[in-house]
Protein backbone atom coordinates (compact mmCIF):
# COMPACT_ATOMS: atom_id res chain seq x y z
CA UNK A 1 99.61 51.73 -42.05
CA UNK A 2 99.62 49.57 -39.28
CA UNK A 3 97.09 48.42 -36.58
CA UNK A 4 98.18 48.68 -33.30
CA UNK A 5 96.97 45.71 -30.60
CA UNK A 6 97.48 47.58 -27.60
CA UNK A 7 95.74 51.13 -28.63
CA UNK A 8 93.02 49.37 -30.95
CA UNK A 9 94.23 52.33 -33.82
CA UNK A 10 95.69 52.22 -37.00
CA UNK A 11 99.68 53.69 -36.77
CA UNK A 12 101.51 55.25 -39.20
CA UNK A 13 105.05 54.32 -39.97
CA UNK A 14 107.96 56.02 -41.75
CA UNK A 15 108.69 54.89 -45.29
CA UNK A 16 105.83 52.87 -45.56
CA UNK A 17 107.19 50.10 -43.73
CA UNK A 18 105.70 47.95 -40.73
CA UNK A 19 108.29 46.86 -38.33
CA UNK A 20 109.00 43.51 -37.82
CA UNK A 21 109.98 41.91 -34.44
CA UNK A 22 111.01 38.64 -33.35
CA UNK A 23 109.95 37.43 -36.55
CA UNK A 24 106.38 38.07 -36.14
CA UNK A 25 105.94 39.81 -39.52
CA UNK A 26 103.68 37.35 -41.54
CA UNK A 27 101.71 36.10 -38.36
CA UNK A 28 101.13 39.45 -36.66
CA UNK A 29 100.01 41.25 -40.06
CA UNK A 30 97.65 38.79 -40.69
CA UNK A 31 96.38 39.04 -36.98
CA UNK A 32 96.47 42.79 -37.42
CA UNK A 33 94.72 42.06 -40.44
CA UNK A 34 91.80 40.05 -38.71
CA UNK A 35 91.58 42.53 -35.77
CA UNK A 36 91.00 45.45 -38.04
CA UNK A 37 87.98 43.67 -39.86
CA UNK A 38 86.65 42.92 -36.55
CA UNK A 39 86.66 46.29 -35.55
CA UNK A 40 85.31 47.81 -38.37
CA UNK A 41 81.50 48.18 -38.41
CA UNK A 42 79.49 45.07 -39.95
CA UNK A 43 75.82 46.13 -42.06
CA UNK A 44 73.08 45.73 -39.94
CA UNK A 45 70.95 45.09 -43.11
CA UNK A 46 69.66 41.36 -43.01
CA UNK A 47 69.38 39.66 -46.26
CA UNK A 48 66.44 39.18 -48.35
CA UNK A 49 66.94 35.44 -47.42
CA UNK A 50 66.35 36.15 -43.88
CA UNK A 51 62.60 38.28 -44.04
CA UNK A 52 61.13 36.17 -47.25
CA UNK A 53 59.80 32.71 -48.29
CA UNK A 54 59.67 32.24 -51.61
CA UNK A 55 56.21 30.56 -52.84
CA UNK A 56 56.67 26.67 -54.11
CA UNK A 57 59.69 26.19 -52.11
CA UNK A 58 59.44 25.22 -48.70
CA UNK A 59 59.28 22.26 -46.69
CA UNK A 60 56.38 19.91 -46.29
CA UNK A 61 55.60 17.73 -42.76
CA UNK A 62 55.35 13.89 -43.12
CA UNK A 63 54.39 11.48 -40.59
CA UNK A 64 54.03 7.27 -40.18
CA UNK A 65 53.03 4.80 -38.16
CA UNK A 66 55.67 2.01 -37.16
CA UNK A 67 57.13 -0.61 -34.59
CA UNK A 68 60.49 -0.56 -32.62
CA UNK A 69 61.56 -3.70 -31.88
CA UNK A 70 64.58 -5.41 -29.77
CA UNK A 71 64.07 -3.30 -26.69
CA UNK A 72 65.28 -4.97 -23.14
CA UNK A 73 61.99 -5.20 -21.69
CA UNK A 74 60.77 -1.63 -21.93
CA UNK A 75 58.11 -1.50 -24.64
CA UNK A 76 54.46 -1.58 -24.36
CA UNK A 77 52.75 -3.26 -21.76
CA UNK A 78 49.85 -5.88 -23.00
CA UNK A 79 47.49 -3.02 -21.85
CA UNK A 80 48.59 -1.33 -25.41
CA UNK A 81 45.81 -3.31 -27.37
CA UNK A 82 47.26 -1.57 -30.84
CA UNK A 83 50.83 -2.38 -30.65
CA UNK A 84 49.78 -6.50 -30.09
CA UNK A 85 47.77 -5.85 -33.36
CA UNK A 86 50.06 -4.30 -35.16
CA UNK A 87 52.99 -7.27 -34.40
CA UNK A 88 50.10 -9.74 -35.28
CA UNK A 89 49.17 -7.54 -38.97
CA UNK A 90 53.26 -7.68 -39.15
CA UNK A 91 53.68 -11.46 -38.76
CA UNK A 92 50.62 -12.34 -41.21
CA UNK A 93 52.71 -10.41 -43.50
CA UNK A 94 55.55 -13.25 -43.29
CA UNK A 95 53.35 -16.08 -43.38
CA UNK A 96 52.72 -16.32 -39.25
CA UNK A 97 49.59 -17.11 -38.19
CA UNK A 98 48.94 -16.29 -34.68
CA UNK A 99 45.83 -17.99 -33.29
CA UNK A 100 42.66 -16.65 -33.32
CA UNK A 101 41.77 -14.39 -30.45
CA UNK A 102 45.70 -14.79 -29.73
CA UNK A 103 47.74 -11.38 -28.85
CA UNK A 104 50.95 -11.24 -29.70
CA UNK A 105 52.61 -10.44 -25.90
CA UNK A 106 56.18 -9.22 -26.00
CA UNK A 107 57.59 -6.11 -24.42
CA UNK A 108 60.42 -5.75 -26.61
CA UNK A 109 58.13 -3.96 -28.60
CA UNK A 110 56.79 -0.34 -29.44
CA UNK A 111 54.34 1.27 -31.56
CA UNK A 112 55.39 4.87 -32.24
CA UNK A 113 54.72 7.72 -34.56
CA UNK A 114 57.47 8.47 -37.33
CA UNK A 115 57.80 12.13 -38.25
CA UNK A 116 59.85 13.53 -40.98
CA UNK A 117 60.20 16.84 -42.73
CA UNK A 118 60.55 16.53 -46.64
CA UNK A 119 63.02 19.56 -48.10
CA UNK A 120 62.04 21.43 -50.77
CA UNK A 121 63.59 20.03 -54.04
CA UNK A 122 64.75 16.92 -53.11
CA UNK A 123 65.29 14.17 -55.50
CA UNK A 124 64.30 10.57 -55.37
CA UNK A 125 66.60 8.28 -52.87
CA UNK A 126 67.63 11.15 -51.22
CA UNK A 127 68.02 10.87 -47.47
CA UNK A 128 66.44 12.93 -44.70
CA UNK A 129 66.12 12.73 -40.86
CA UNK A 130 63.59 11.20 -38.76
CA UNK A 131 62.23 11.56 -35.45
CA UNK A 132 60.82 8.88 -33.42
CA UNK A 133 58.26 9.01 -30.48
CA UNK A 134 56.42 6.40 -28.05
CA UNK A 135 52.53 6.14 -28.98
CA UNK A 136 51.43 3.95 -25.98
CA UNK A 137 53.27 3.26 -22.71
CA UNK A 138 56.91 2.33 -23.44
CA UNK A 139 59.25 2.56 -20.93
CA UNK A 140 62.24 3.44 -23.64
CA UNK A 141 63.46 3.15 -26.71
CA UNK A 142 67.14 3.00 -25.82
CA UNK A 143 68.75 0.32 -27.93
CA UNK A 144 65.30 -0.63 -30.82
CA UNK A 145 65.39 -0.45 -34.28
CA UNK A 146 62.58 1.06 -36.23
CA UNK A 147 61.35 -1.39 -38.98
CA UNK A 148 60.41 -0.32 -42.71
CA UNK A 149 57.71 2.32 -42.00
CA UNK A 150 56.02 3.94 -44.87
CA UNK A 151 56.04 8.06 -44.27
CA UNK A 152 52.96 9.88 -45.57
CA UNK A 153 51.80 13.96 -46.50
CA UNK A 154 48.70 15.34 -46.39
CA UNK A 155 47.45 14.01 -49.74
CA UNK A 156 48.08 10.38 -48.12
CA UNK A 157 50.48 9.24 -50.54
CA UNK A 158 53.78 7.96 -49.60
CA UNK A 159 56.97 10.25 -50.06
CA UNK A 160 59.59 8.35 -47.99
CA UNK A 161 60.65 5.04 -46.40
CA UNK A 162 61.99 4.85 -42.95
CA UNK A 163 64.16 2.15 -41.03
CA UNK A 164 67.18 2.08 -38.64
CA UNK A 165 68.48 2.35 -34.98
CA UNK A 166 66.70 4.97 -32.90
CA UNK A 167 69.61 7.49 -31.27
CA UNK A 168 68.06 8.30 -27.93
CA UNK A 169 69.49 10.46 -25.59
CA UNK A 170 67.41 10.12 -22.27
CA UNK A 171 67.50 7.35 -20.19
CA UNK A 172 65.39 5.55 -17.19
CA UNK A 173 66.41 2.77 -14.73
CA UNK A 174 64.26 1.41 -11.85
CA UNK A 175 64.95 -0.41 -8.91
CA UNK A 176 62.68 -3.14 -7.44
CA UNK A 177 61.59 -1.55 -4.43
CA UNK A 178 59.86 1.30 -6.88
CA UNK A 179 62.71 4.16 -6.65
CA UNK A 180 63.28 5.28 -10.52
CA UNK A 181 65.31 7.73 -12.27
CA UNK A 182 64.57 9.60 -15.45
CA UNK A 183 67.22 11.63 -17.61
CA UNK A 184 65.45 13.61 -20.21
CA UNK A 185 63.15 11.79 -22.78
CA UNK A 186 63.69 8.16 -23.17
CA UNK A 187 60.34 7.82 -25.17
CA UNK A 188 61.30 9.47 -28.41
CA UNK A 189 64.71 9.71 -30.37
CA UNK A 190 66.06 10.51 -33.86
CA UNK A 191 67.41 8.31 -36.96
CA UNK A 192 69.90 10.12 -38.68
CA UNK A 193 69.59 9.72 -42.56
CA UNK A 194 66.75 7.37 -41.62
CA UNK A 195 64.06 7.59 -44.23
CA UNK A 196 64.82 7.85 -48.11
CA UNK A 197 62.75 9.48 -50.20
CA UNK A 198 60.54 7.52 -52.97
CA UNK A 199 58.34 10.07 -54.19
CA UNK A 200 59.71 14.10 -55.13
CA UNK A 201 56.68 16.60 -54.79
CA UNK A 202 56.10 18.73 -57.56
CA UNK A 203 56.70 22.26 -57.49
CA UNK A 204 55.21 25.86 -59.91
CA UNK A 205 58.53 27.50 -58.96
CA UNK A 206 59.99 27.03 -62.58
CA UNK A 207 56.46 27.42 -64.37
CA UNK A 208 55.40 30.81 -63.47
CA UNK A 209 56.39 33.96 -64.89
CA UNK A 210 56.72 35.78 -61.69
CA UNK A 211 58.50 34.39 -58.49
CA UNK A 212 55.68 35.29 -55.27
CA UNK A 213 57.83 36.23 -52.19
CA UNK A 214 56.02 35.71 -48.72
CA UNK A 215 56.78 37.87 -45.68
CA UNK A 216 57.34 36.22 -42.59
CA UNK A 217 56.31 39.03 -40.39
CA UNK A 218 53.94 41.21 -42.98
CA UNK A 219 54.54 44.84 -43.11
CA UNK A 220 53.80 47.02 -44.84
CA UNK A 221 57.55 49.39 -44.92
CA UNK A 222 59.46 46.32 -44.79
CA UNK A 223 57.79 45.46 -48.35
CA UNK A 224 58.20 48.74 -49.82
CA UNK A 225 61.73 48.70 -48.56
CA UNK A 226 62.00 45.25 -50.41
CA UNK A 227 60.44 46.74 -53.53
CA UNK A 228 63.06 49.36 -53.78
CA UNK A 229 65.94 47.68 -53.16
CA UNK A 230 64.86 44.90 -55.85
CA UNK A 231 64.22 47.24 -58.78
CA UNK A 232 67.63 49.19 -58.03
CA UNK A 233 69.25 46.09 -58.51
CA UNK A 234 67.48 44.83 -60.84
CA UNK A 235 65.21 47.02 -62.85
CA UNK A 236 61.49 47.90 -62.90
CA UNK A 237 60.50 43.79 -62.02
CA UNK A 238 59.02 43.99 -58.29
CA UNK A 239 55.82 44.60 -57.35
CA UNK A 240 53.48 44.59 -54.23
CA UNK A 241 50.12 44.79 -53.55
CA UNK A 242 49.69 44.89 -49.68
CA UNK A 243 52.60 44.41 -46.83
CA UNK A 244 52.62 40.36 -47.25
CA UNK A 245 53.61 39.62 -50.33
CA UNK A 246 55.59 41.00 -53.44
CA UNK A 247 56.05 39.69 -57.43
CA UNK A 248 59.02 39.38 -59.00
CA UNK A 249 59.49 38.52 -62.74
CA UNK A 250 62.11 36.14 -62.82
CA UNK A 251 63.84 34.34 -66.13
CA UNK A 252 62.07 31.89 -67.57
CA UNK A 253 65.46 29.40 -67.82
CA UNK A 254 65.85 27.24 -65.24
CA UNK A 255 69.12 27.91 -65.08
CA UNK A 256 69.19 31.64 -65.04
CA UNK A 257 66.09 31.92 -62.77
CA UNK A 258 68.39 29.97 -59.90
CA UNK A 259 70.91 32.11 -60.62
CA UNK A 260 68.54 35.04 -60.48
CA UNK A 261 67.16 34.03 -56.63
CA UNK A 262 70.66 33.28 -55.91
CA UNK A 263 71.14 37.13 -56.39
CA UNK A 264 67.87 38.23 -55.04
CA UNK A 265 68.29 36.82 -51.85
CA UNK A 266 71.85 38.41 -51.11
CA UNK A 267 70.17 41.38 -51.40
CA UNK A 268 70.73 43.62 -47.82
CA UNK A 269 67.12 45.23 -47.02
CA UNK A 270 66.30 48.23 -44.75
CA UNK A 271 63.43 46.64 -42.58
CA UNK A 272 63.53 50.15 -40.70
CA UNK A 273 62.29 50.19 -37.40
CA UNK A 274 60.67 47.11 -35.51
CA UNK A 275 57.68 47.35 -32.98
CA UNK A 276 59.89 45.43 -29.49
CA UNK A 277 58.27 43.03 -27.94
CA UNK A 278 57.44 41.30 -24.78
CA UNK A 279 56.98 37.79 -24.62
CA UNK A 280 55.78 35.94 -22.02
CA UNK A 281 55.87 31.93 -21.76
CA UNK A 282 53.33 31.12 -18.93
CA UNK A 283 54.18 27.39 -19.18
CA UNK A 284 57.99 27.57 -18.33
CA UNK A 285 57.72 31.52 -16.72
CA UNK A 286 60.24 32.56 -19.53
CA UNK A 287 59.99 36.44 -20.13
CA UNK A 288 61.91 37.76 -23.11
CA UNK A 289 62.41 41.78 -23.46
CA UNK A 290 63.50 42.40 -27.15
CA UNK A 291 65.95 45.79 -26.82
CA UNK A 292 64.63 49.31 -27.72
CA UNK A 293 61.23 48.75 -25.36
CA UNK A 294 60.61 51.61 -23.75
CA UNK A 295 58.47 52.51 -20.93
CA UNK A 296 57.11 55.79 -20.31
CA UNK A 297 57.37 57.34 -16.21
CA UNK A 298 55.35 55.25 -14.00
CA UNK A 299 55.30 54.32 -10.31
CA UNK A 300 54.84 50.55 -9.68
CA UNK A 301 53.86 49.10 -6.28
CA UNK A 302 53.94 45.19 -6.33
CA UNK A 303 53.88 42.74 -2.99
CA UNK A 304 52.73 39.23 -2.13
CA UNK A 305 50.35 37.82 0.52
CA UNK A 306 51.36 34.86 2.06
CA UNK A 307 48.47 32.26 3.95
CA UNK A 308 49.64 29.39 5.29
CA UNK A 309 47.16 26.67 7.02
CA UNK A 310 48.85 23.97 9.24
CA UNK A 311 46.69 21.07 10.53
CA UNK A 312 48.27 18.65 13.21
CA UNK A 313 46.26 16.66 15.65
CA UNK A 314 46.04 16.52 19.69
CA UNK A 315 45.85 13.51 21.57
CA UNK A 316 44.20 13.69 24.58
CA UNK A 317 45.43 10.81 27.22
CA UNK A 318 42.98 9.63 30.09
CA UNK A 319 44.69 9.03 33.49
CA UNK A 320 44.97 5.26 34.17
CA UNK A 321 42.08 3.91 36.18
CA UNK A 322 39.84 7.27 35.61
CA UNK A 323 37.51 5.10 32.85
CA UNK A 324 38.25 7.65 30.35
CA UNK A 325 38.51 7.86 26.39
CA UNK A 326 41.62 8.90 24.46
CA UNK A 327 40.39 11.54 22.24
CA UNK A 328 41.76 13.10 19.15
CA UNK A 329 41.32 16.95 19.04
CA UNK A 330 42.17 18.52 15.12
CA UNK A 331 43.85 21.80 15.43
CA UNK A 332 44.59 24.08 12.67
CA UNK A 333 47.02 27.35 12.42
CA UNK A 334 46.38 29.99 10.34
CA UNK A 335 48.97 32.33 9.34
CA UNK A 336 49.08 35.74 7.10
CA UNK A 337 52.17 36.94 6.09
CA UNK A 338 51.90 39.82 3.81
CA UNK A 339 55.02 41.18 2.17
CA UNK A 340 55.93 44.87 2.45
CA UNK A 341 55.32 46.12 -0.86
CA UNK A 342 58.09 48.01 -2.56
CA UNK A 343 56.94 51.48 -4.77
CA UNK A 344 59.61 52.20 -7.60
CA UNK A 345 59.35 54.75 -10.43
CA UNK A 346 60.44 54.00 -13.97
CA UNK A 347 61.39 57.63 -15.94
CA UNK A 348 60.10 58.48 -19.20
CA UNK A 349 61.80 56.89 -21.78
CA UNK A 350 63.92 54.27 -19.41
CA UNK A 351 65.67 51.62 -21.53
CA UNK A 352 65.97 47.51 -21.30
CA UNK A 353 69.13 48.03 -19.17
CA UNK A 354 66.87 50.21 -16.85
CA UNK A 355 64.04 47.30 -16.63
CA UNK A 356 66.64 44.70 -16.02
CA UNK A 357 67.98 46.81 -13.36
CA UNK A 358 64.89 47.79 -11.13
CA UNK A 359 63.87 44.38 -11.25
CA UNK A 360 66.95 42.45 -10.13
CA UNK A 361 67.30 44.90 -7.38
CA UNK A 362 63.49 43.87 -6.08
CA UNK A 363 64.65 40.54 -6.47
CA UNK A 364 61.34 39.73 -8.65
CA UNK A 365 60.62 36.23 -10.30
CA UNK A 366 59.59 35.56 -13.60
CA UNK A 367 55.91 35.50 -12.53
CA UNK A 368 56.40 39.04 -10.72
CA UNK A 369 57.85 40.24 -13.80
CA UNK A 370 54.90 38.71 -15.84
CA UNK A 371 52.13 40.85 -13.52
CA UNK A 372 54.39 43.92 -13.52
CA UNK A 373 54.56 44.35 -17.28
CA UNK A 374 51.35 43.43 -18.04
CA UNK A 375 50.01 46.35 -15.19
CA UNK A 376 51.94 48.57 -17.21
CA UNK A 377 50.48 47.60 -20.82
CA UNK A 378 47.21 48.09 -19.23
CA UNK A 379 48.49 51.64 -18.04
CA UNK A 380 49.72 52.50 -21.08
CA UNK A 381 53.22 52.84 -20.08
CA UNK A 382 54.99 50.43 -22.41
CA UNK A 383 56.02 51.41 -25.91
CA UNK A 384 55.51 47.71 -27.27
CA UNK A 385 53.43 44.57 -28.08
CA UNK A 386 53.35 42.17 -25.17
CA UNK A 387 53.18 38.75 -26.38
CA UNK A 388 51.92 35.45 -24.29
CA UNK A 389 52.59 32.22 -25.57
């Protein structure tokens, strides 16, 4: 048996053999090979890894406060009262004594916020990332170094220990006559392995009897679905509640318990069918159309008016010698221009391709889109949850 690269089939050949030509026997098999597990049908299951978080292990938000210093000129200005204060609290700290009522005025300097996210189960000296952003009125931090900044959670106890060269990747340059160009975000940029962690949060994932799994969009057939598949793996030790959660008796060996989740969340689950959504973004104008929304038959009429005020002024010039005043006369234009408004009909049941089609034809922008949608939400045409963000 033999798959063939021009038909896309598998070929049978006499004797069981799979001619070889121009020496492409080993080579073409094993791209025969790769074509025929591309074109066979892949589980649409997701794992369990994928719909679940599992209760004691997830990640927890840490933030600092801190100075970047050797920047070129573009840190705060001496209007920043905090970041003088802070260089001043930093200097006492090295046995300099500025004088009293004395800021310390440099511009190679920036106070900035220090943000990290702390992994679940990570050990002491462990490194994570850190992001770095501008707290008063930098220009950038293109070429500064973040000194030793203390990283804090919720509880206010320190977890981590920051310091290194910020990576930015936005830039700004100015000219002297006030022309100035901005490429992305020069304020804020990462540190790469730049805080180590000093403190490891304690978790109840190895004390319990049962291992609590979250959902991360609750419903209710998604958990039975979970349920099932759980207990067919694994016997009678899942159970649920409500549609957000579910209980799973677990081992109580450390050892076997990892091994156990390990297993659990490989697990393919049947989430059945979803509810599609629309989601708007009315910041950016972003529409997203998840596939399998329907609509049911509707006729749509959607146009634009258009009023556009012009004021100029007219200058009235006396003749020479006639003793009269040049006067300035305002005039203002007032134009209407209202679109001709186009009527299309969706038919029952019309699919995303459908949508996408109408509305490209109209020639509609994301805000038209936007108005048309949510029309037909209010109608009751659209088999779906509209979402605005």
């Amino acid at each position: 048996m033999m798959f063939s690269l021009k038909t896309g089939r598998a070929v049978s050949h006499p004797r069981g053999r799979t001619p070889v030509r121009g020496g492409r026997g080993p080579a073409y098999r094993l791209v025969a090979a790769l074509l025929l597990a591309l074109a066979l049908p892949a589980s649409a299951a997701p794992q369990l890894r994928n719909l679940v978080a599992v209760e004691g292990v997830r990640d927890n938000p840490l933030v600092g406060y801190g100075l970047v210093v050797g920047l070129n000129g573009s840190g705060d200005s001496t209007q920043v009262k905090f970041a003088s204060q802070s260089v001043v609290n930093m200097l006492k700290q090295f046995g300099v004594k500025m004088p009293d009522g004395q800021d310390a005025k440099s511009k190679n300097v920036a106070a900035v916020m220090v943000s990290a996210t702390f992994p679940p189960g990570y050990r002491r000296g462990q490194p994570i990332d850190v992001t770095v952003a501008s707290l008063g009125d930098a220009k950038s931090l293109r070429g500064g170094s973040l000194l030793l900044t203390p990283l804090k959670a919720a509880d206010n106890e320190v977890y981590a220990l920051a310091q290194g060269n910020v990576v930015v990747g936005g830039l700004s340059a100015s000219g002297r006559s006030g022309s100035s160009v901005t490429v992305n975000t020069p304020t804020a940029g990462r540190i790469p392995n730049g805080a180590v962690i000093e403190r490891e949060i304690a978790t109840d994932f190895a004390s319990k009897p049962t291992v609590h799994l979250s959902l991360r969009q609750p419903n209710f057939e998604t958990a039975t679905n979970i349920v099932e598949a759980i207990n067919r793996r694994f016997g009678e030790v899942a159970s649920t509640a409500d549609g957000t959660g579910i209980d799973v008796i677990a081992p109580d060996n450390p050892t076997q318990r990892v091994a156990f989740m390990a297993k659990l969340e490989s697990l393919p689950i049947d989430v059945g069918a979803e509810t599609p959504r629309v989601v708007f973004n009315s910041r950016t104008g972003t529409v997203v159309i998840s596939d399998g929304l329907r609509v049911k038959s509707a006729a749509v009429t959607h146009g634009s008016l258009k009023v556009v005020i012009s004021e100029n002024s007219k200058v009235s010039q006396p003749a020479p010698f006639s003793q009269g005043q040049t006067a300035v006369t305002p005039q203002s234009n007032v134009a209407v221009d209202e679109a001709r408004p186009h009527t299309f009909k969706w038919p029952a049941g019309a699919k995303l391709q459908a949508i996408i089609d109408v509305v490209n034809s109209l020639g509609a922008t994301p805000d038209d889109i936007m108005a048309i949608l949510q029309a037909l939400d209010q109608a009751g045409a659209i088999e779906g949850e509209l979402v605005v963000i």
